[in-house]
Protein backbone atom coordinates (compact mmCIF):
# COMPACT_ATOMS: atom_id res chain seq x y z
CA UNK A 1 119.45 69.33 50.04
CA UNK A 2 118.29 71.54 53.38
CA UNK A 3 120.39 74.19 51.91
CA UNK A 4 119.41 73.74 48.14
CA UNK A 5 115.56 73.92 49.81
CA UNK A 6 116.13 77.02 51.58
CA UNK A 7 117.77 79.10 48.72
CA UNK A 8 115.25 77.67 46.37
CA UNK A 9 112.57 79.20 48.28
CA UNK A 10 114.11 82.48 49.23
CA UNK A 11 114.43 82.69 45.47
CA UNK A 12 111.06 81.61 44.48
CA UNK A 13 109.41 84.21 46.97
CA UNK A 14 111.83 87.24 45.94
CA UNK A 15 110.91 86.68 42.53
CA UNK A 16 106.85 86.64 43.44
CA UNK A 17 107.55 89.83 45.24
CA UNK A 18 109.66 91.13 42.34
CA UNK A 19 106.70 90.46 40.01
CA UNK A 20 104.17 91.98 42.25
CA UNK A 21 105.86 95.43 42.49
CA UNK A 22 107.04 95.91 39.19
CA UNK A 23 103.73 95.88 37.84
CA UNK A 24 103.09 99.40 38.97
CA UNK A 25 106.41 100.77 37.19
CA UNK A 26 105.18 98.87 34.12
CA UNK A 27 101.66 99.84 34.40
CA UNK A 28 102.96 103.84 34.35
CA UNK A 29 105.17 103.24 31.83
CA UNK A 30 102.37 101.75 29.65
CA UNK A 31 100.04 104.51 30.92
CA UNK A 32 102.71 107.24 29.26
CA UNK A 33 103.21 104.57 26.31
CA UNK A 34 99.04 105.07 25.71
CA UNK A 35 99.36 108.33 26.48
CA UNK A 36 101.94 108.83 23.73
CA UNK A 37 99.88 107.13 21.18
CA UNK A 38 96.97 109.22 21.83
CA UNK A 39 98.64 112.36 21.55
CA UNK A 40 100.27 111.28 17.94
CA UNK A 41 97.28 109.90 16.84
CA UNK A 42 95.49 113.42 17.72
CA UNK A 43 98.16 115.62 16.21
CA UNK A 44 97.94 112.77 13.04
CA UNK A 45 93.97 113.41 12.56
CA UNK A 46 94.35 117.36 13.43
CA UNK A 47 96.70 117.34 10.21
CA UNK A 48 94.45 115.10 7.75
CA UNK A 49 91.43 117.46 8.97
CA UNK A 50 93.39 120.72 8.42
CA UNK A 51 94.15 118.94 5.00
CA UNK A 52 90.61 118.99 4.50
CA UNK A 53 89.50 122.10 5.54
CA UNK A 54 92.08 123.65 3.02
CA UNK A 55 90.73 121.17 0.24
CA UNK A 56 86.93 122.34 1.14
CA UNK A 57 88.48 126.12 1.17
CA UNK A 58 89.44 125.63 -2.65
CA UNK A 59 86.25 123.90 -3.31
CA UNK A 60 83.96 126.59 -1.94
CA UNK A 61 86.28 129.32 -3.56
CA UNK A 62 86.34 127.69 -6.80
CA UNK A 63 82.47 126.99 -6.30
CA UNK A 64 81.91 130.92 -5.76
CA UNK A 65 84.39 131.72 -8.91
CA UNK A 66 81.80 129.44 -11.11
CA UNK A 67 78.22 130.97 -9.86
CA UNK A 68 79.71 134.47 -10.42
CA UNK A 69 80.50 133.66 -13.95
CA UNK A 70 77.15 131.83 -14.55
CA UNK A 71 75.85 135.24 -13.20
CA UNK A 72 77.61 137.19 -15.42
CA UNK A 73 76.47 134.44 -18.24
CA UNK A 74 73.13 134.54 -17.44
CA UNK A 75 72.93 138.25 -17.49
CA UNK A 76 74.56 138.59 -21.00
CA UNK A 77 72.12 135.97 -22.05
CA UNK A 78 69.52 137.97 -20.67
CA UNK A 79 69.86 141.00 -22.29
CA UNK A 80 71.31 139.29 -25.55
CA UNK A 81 67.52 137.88 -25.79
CA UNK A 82 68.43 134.64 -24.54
CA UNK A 83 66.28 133.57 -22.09
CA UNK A 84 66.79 129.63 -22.35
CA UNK A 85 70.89 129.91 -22.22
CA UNK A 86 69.71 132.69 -19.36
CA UNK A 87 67.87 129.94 -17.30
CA UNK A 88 70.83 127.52 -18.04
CA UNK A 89 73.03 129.46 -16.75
CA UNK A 90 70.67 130.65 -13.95
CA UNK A 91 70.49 127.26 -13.09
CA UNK A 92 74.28 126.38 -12.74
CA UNK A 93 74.61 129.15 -11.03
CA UNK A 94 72.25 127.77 -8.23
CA UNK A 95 74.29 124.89 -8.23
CA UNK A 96 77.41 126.24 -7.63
CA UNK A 97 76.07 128.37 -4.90
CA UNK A 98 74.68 125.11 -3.52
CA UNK A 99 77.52 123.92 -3.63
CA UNK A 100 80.02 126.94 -1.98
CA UNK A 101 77.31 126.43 0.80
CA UNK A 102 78.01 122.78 1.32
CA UNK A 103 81.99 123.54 1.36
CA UNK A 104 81.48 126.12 3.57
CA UNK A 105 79.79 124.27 6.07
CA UNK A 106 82.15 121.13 5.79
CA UNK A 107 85.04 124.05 6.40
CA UNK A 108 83.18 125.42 9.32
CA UNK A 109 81.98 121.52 10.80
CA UNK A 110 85.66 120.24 10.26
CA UNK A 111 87.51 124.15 11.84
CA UNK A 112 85.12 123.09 14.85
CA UNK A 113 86.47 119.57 14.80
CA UNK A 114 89.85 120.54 14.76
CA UNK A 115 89.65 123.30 17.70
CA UNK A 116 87.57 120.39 19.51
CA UNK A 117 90.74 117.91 18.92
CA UNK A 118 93.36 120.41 19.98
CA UNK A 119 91.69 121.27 23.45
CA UNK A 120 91.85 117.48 24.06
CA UNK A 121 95.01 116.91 22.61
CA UNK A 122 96.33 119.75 24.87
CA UNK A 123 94.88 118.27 27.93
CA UNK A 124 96.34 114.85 27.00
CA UNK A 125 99.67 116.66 26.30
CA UNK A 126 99.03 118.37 29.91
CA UNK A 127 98.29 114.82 31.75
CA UNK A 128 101.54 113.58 30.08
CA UNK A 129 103.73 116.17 31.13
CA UNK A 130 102.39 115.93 34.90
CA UNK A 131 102.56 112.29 34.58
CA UNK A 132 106.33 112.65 33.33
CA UNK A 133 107.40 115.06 35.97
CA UNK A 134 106.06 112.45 38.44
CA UNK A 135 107.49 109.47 37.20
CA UNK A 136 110.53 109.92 38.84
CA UNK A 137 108.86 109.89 42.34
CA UNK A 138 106.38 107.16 41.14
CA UNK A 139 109.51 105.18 40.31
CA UNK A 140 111.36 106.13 43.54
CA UNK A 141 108.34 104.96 45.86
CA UNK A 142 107.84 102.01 44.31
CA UNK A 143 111.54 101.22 44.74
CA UNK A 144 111.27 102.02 48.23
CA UNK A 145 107.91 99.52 48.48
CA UNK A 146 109.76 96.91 46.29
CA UNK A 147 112.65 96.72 49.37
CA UNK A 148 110.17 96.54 52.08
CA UNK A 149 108.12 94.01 50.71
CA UNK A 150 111.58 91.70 49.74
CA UNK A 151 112.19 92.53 53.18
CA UNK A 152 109.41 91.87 54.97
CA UNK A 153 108.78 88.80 52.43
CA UNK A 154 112.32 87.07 53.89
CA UNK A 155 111.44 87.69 57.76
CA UNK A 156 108.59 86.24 57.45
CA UNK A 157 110.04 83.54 55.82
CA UNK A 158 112.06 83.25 58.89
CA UNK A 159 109.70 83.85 61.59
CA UNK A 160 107.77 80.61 60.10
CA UNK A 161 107.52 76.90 61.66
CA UNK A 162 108.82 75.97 58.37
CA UNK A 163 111.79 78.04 58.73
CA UNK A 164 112.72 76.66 61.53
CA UNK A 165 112.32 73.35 61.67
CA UNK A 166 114.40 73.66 58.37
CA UNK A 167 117.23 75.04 60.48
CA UNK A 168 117.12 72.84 63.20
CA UNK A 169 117.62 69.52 60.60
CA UNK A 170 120.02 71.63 59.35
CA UNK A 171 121.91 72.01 62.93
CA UNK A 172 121.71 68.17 63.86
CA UNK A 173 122.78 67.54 60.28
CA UNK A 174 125.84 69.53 61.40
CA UNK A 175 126.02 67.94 65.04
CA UNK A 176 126.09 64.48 63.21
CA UNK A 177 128.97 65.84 61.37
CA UNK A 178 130.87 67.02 64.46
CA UNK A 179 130.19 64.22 65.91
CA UNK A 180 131.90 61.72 62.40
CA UNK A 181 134.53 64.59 62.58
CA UNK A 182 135.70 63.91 66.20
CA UNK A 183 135.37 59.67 65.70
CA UNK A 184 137.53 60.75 62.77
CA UNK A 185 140.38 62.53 64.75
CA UNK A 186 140.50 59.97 67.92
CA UNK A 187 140.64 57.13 64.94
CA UNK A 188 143.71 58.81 63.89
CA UNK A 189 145.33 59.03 67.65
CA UNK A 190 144.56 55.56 68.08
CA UNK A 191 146.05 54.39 64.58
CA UNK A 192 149.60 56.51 65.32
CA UNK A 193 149.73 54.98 68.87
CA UNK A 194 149.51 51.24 67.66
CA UNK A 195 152.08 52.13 64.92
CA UNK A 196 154.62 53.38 68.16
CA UNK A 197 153.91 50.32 69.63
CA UNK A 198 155.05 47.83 66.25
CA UNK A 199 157.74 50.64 65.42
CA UNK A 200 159.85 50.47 69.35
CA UNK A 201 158.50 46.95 70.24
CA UNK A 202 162.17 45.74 70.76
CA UNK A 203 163.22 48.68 72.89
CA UNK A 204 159.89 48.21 74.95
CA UNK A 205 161.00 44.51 75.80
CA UNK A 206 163.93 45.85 77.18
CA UNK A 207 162.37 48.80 79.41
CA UNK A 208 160.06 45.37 80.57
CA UNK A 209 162.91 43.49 81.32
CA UNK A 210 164.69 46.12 83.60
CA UNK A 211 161.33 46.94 85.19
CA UNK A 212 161.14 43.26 86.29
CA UNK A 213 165.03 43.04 87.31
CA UNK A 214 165.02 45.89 89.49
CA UNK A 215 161.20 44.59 91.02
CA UNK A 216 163.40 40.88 91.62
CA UNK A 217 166.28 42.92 93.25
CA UNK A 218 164.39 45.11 95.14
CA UNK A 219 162.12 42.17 96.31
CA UNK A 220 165.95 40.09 97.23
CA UNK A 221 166.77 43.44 99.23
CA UNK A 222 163.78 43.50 101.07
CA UNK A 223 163.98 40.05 102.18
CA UNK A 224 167.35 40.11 103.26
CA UNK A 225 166.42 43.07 105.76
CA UNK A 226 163.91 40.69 106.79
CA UNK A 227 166.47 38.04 107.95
């Protein structure tokens, strides 16, 4: 369980410290992500407008196209004696010129719109590029930071109280098992020595029995010096 404790918190803290510094590699490369979006959604309106300004070209051109011929109407009207279809025609005339002035200004508003989009689309472009080009070393640094901080993260770990009074139950649980490990092995020594003892009890009778005859005859001998 000491162990199971230990690697369960070494993983728990490498993972908060994995979290923590990939958010700046995943913050960049949502940064360029944004960045990317911008830039199509620029060179998406620049089209539609550019669209437009060729749709307003036509318009003012056709516009210009219909007051010249009411012109030309009006002035064959004119001198044809007809002063009411002169007027009329006058008086489309006006409106088309009206209205090759309105297209003309929606061509010039939406030019100016366009030329406004590109400069910021080419400084977004710009920031992208310089962003790309440093991505590399963004990426490399935080790599670098990311190692410290796992580093740093597991020293501390082990310069803690808790870090070591996890290791010391861990080295008296392993003195208690030296210690079952050695009542183990003199168990054994004990168990193979009784088993001599059952296995050559006859023969050991006999080694008594000379031990005690030559004791008895060497007691005899001595006594008869005695004498």
């Amino acid at each position: 369980m000491a162990f199971k404790r230990l690697r369960d918190f070494l993983l728990a803290t490498y993972h908060e410290v994995m979290d923590d510094l990939e958010k700046p590699e995943a913050m960049l490369k949502q940064y360029l992500r944004d960045v990317e979006k911008e830039i199509s959604r620029a060179r998406d309106t620049i089209v539609k407008q550019e669209i437009m300004i060729k749709k307003f070209q036509l318009q003012k051109e056709e516009a210009e196209k219909l007051a010249a011929r009411r012109k030309k109407q009006a002035q064959i009207a004119f001198d044809a004696g007809e002063e009411a279809l002169s007027r009329k025609a006058l008086a489309e005339m006006k409106h088309y010129e009206a209205k090759a002035e309105e297209y003309r200004e929606y061509v010039a508003q939406a030019s100016k719109q366009v030329k406004e989009l590109r400069e910021q689309m080419g400084k977004l472009v710009k920031k992208y590029q310089d962003l790309q080009d440093k991505k590399n070393e963004l990426i490399a640094r935080a790599a670098v930071a990311k190692a410290k901080q796992s580093i740093n993260a597991t020293l501390n770990f082990f310069d803690s109280e808790s870090a070591l009074k996890e290791f010391k139950r861990i080295e008296n649980r392993i003195a208690e098992m030296e210690v079952k490990a050695n009542s183990y092995a003199n168990a054994d020594r004990d168990g193979d020595l009784s088993f001599a003892r059952v296995e050559y009890a006859e023969e050991i009778e006999k080694e008594i029995e000379r031990l005690r005859s030559a004791k008895i005859e060497e007691e005899s001998e001595a006594s008869s010096s005695r004498q």
